[in-house]
PDB file of N, CA and C in Angstrom:
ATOM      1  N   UNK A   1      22.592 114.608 212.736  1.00  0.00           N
ATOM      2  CA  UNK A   1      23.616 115.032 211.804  1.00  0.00           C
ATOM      3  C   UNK A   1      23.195 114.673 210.383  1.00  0.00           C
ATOM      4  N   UNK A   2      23.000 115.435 209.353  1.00  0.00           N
ATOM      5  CA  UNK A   2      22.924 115.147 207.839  1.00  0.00           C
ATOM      6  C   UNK A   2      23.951 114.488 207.406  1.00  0.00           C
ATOM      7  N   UNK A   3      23.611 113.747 206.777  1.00  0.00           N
ATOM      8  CA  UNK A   3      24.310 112.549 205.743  1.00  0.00           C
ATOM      9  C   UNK A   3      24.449 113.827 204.592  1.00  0.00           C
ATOM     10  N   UNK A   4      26.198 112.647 203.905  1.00  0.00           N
ATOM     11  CA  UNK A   4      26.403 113.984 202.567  1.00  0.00           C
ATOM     12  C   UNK A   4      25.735 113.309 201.647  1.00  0.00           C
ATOM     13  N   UNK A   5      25.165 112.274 201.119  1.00  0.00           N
ATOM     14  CA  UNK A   5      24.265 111.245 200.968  1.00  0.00           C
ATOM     15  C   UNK A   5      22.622 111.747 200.723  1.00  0.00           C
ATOM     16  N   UNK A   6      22.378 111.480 199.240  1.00  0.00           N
ATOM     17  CA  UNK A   6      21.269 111.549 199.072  1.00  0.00           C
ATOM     18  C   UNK A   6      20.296 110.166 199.002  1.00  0.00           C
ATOM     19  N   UNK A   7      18.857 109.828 199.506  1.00  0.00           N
ATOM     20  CA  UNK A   7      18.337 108.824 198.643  1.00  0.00           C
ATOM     21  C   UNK A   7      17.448 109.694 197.058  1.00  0.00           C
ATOM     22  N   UNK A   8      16.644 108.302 196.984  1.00  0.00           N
ATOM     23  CA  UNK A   8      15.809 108.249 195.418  1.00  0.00           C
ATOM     24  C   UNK A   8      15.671 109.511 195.827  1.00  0.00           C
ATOM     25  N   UNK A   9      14.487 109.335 196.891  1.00  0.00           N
ATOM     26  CA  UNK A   9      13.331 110.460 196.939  1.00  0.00           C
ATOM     27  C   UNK A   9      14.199 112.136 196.825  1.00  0.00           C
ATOM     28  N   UNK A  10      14.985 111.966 197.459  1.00  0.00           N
ATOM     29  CA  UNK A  10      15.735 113.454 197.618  1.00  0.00           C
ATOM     30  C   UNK A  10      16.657 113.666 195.868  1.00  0.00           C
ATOM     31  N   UNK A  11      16.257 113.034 195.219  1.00  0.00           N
ATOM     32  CA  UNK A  11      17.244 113.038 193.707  1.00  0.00           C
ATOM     33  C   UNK A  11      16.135 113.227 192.959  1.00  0.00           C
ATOM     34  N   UNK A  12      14.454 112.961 193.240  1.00  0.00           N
ATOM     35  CA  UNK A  12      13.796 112.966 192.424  1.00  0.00           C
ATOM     36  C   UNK A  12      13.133 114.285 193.227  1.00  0.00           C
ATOM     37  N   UNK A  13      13.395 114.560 193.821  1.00  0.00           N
ATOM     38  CA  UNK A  13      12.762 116.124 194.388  1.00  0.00           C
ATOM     39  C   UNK A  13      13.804 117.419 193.655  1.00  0.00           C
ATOM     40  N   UNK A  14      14.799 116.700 193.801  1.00  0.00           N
ATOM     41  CA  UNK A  14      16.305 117.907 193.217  1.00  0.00           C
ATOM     42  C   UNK A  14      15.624 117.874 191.807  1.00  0.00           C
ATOM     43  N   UNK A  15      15.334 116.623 190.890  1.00  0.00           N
ATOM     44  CA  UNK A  15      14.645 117.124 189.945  1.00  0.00           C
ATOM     45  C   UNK A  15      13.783 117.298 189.369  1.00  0.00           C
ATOM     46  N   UNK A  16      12.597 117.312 190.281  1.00  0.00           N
ATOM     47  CA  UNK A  16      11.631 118.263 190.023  1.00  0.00           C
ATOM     48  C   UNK A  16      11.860 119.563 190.282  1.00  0.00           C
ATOM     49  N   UNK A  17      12.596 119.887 191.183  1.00  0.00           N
ATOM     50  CA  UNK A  17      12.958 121.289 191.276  1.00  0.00           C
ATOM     51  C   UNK A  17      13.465 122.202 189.984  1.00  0.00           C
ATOM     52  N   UNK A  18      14.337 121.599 189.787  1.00  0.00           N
ATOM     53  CA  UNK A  18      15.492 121.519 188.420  1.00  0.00           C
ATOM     54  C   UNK A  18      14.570 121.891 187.297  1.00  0.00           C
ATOM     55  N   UNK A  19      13.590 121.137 186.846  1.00  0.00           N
ATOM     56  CA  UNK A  19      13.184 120.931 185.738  1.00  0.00           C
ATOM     57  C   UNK A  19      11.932 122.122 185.841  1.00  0.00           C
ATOM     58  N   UNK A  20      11.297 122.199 187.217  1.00  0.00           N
ATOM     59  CA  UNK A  20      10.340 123.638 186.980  1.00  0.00           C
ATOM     60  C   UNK A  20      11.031 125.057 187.565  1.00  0.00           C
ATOM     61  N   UNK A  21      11.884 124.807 188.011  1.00  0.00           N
ATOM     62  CA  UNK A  21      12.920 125.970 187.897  1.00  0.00           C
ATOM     63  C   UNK A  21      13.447 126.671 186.453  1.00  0.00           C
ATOM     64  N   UNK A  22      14.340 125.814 185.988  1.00  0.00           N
ATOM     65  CA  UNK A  22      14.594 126.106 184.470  1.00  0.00           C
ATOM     66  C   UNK A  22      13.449 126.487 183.699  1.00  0.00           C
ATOM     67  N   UNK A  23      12.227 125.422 184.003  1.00  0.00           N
ATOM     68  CA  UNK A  23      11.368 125.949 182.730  1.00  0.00           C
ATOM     69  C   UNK A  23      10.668 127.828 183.220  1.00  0.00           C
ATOM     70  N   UNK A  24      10.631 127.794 184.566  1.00  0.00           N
ATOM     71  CA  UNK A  24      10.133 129.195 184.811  1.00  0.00           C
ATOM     72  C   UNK A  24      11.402 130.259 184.158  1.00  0.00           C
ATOM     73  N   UNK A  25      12.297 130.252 184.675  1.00  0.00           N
ATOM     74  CA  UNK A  25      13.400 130.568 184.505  1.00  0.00           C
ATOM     75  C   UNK A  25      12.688 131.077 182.765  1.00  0.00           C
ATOM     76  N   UNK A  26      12.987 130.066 181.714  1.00  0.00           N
ATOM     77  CA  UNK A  26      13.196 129.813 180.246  1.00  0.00           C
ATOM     78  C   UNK A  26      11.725 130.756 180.058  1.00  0.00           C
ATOM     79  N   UNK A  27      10.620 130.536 180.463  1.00  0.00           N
ATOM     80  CA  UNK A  27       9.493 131.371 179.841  1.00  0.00           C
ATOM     81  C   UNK A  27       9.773 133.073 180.306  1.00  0.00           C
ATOM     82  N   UNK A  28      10.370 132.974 181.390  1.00  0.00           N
ATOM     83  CA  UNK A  28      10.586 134.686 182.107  1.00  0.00           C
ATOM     84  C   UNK A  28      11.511 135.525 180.916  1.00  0.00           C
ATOM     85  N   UNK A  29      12.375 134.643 180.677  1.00  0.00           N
ATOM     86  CA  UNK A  29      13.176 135.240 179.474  1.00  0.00           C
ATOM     87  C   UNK A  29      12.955 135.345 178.042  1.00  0.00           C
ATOM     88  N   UNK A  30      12.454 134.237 177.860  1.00  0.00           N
ATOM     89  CA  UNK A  30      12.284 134.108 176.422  1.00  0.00           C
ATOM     90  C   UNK A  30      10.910 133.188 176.053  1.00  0.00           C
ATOM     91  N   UNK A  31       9.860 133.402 177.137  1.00  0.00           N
ATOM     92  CA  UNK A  31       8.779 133.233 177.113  1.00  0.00           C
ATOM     93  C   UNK A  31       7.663 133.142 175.563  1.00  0.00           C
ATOM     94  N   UNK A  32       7.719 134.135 174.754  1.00  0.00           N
ATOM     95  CA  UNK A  32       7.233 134.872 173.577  1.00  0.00           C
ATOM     96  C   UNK A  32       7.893 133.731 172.581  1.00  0.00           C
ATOM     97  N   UNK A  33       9.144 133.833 172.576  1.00  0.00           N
ATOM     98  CA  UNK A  33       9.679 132.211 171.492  1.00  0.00           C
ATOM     99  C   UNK A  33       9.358 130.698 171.855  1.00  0.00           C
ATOM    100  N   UNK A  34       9.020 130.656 172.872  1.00  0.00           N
ATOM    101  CA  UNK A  34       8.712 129.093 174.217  1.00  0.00           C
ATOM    102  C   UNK A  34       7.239 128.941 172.653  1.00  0.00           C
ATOM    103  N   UNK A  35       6.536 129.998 172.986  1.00  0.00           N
ATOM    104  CA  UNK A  35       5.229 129.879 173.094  1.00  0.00           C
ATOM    105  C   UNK A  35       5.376 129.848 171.366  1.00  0.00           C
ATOM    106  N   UNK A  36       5.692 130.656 170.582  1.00  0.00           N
ATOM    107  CA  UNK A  36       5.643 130.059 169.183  1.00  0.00           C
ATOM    108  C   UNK A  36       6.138 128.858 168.987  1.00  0.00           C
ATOM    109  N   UNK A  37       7.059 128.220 169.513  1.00  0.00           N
ATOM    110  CA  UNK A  37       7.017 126.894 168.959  1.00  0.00           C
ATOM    111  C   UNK A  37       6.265 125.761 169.564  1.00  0.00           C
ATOM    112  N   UNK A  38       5.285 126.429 170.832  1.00  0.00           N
ATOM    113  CA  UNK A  38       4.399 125.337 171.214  1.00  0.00           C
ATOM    114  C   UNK A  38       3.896 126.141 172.775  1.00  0.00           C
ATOM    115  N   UNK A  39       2.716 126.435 171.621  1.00  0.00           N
ATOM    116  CA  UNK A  39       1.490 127.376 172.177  1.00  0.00           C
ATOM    117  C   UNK A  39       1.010 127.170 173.306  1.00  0.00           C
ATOM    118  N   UNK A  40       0.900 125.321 173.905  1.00  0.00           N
ATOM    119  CA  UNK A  40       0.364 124.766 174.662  1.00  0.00           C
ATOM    120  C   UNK A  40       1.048 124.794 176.140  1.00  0.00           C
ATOM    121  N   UNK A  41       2.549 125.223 176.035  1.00  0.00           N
ATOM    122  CA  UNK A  41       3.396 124.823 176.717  1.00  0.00           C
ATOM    123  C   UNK A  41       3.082 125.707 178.145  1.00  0.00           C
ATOM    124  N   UNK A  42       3.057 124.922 179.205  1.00  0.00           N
ATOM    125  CA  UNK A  42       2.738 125.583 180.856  1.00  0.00           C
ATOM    126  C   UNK A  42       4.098 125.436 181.882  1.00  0.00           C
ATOM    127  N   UNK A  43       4.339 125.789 181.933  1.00  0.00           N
ATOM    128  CA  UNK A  43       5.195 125.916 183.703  1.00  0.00           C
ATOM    129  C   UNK A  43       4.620 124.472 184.144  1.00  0.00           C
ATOM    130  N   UNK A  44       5.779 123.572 184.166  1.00  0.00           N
ATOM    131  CA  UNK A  44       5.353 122.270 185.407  1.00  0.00           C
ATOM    132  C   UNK A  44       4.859 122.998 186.839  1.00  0.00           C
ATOM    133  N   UNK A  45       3.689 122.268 187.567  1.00  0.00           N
ATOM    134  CA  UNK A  45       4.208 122.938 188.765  1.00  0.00           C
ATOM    135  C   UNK A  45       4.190 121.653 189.627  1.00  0.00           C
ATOM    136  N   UNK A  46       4.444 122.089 190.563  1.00  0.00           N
ATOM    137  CA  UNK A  46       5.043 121.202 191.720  1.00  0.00           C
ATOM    138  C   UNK A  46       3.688 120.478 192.494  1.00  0.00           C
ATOM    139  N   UNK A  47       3.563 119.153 193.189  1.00  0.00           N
ATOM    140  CA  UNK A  47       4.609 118.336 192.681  1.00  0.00           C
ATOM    141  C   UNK A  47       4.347 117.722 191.072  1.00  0.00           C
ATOM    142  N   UNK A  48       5.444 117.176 190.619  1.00  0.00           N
ATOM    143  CA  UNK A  48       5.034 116.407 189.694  1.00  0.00           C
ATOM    144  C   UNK A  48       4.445 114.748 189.601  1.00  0.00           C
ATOM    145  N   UNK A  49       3.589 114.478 188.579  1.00  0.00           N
ATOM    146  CA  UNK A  49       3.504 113.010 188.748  1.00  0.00           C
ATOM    147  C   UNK A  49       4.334 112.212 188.922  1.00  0.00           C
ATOM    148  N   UNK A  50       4.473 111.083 189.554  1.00  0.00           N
ATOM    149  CA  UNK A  50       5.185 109.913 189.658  1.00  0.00           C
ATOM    150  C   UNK A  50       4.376 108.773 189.668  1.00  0.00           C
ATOM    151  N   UNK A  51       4.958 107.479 189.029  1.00  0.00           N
ATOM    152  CA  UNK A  51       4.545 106.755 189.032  1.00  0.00           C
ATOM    153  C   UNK A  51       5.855 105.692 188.567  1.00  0.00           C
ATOM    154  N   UNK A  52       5.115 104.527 188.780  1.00  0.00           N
ATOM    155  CA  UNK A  52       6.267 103.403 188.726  1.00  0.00           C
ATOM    156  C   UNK A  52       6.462 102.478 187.405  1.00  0.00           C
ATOM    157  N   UNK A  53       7.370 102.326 186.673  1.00  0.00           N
ATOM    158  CA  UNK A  53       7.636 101.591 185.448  1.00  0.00           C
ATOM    159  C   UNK A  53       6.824 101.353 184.895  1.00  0.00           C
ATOM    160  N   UNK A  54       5.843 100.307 185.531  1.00  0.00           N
ATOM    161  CA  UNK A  54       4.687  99.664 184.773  1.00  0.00           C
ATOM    162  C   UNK A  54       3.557 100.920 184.382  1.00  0.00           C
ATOM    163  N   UNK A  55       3.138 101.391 185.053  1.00  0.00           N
ATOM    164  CA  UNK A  55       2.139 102.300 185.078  1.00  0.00           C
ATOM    165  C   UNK A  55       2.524 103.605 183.925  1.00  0.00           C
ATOM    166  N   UNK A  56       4.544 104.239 184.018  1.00  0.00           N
ATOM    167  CA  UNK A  56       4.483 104.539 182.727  1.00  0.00           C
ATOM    168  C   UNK A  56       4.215 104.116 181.562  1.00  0.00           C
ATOM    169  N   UNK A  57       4.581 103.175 181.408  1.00  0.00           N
ATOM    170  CA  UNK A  57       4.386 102.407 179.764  1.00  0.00           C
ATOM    171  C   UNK A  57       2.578 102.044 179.579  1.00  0.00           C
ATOM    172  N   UNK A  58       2.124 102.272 180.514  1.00  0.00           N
ATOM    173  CA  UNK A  58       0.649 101.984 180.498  1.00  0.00           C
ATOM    174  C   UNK A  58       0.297 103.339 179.893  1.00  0.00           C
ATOM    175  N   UNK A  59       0.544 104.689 180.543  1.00  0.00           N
ATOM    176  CA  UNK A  59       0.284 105.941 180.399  1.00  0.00           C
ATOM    177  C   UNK A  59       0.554 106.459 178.911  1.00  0.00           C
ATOM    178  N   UNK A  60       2.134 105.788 178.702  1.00  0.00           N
ATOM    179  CA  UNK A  60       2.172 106.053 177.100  1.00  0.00           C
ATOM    180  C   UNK A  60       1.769 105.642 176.268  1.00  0.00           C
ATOM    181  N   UNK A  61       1.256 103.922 176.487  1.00  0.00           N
ATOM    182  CA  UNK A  61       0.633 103.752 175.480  1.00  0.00           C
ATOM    183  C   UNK A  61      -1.390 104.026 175.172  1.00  0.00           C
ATOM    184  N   UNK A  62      -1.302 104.760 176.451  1.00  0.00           N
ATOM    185  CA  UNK A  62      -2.838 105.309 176.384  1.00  0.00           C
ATOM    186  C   UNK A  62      -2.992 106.250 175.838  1.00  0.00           C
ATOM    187  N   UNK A  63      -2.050 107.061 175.903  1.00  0.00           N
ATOM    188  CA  UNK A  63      -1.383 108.297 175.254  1.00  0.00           C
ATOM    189  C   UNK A  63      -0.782 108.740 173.972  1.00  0.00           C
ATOM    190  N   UNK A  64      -0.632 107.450 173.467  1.00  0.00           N
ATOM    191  CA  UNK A  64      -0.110 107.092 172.179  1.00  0.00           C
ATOM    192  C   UNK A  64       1.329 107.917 172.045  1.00  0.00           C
ATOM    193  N   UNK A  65       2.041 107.943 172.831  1.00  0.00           N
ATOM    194  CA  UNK A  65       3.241 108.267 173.252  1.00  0.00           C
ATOM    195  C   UNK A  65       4.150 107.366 172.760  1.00  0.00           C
ATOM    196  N   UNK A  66       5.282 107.819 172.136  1.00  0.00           N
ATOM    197  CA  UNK A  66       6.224 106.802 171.061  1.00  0.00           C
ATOM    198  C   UNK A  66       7.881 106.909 171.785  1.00  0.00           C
ATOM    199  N   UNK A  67       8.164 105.966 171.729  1.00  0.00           N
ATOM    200  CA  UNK A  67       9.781 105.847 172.079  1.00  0.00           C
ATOM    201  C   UNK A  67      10.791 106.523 170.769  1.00  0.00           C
ATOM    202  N   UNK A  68       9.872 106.278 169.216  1.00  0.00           N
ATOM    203  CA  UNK A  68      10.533 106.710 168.331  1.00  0.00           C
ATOM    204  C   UNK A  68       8.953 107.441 167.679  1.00  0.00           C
ATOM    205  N   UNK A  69       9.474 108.796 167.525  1.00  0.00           N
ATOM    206  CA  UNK A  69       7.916 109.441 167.167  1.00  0.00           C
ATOM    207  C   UNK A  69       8.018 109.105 165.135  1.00  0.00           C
ATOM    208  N   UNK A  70       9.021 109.068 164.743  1.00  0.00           N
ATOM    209  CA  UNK A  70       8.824 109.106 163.121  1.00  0.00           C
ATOM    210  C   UNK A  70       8.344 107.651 162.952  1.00  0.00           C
ATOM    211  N   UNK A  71       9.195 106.322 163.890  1.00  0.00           N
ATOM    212  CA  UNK A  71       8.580 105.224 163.299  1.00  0.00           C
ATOM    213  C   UNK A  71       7.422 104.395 164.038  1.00  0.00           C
ATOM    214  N   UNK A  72       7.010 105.601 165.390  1.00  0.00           N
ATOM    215  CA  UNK A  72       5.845 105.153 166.261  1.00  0.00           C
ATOM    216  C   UNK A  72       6.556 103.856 166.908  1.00  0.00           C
ATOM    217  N   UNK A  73       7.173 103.369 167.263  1.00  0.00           N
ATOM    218  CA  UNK A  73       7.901 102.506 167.645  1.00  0.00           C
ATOM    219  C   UNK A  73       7.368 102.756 169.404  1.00  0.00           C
ATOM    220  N   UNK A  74       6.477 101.749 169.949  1.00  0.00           N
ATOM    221  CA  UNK A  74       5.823 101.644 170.932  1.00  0.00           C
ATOM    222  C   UNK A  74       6.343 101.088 172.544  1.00  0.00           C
ATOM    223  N   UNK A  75       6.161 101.447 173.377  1.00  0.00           N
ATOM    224  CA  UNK A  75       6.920 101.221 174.579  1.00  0.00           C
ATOM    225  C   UNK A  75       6.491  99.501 174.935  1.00  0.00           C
TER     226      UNK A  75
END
């Protein structure tokens, strides 16, 4: 019998779904404006990375990835 009950894993699958759904969704329609404001931009596809707390803040700061991008304010 299914539980009405989700765990992590099934909340972080709903959003990965979610998030490359919409973005396909968003380029099918209005694809041509996506891309002028950022040329680079791809369709997530499935699955996505995961990784655990530590290992993000490692990634961003290899990445030079900012919590605050105007004052670089570092993870």
């Amino acid at each position: 019998r299914a539980s009405p009950f989700i765990d992590f894993e099934d909340l972080l699958n709903y959003c990965e779904d979610l998030v490359c759904d919409v973005s396909q969704r968003a380029m099918d329609k209005c694809g041509d404006a996506i891309l002028k404001l950022n040329s680079d931009f791809k369709v997530p596809t499935r699955p996505l990375k995961r990784m655990d707390y530590r290992d993000a803040i490692k990634f961003c700061r290899e990445h030079n990835i900012y919590k605050d991008e105007e004052k670089q304010n570092s993870f």
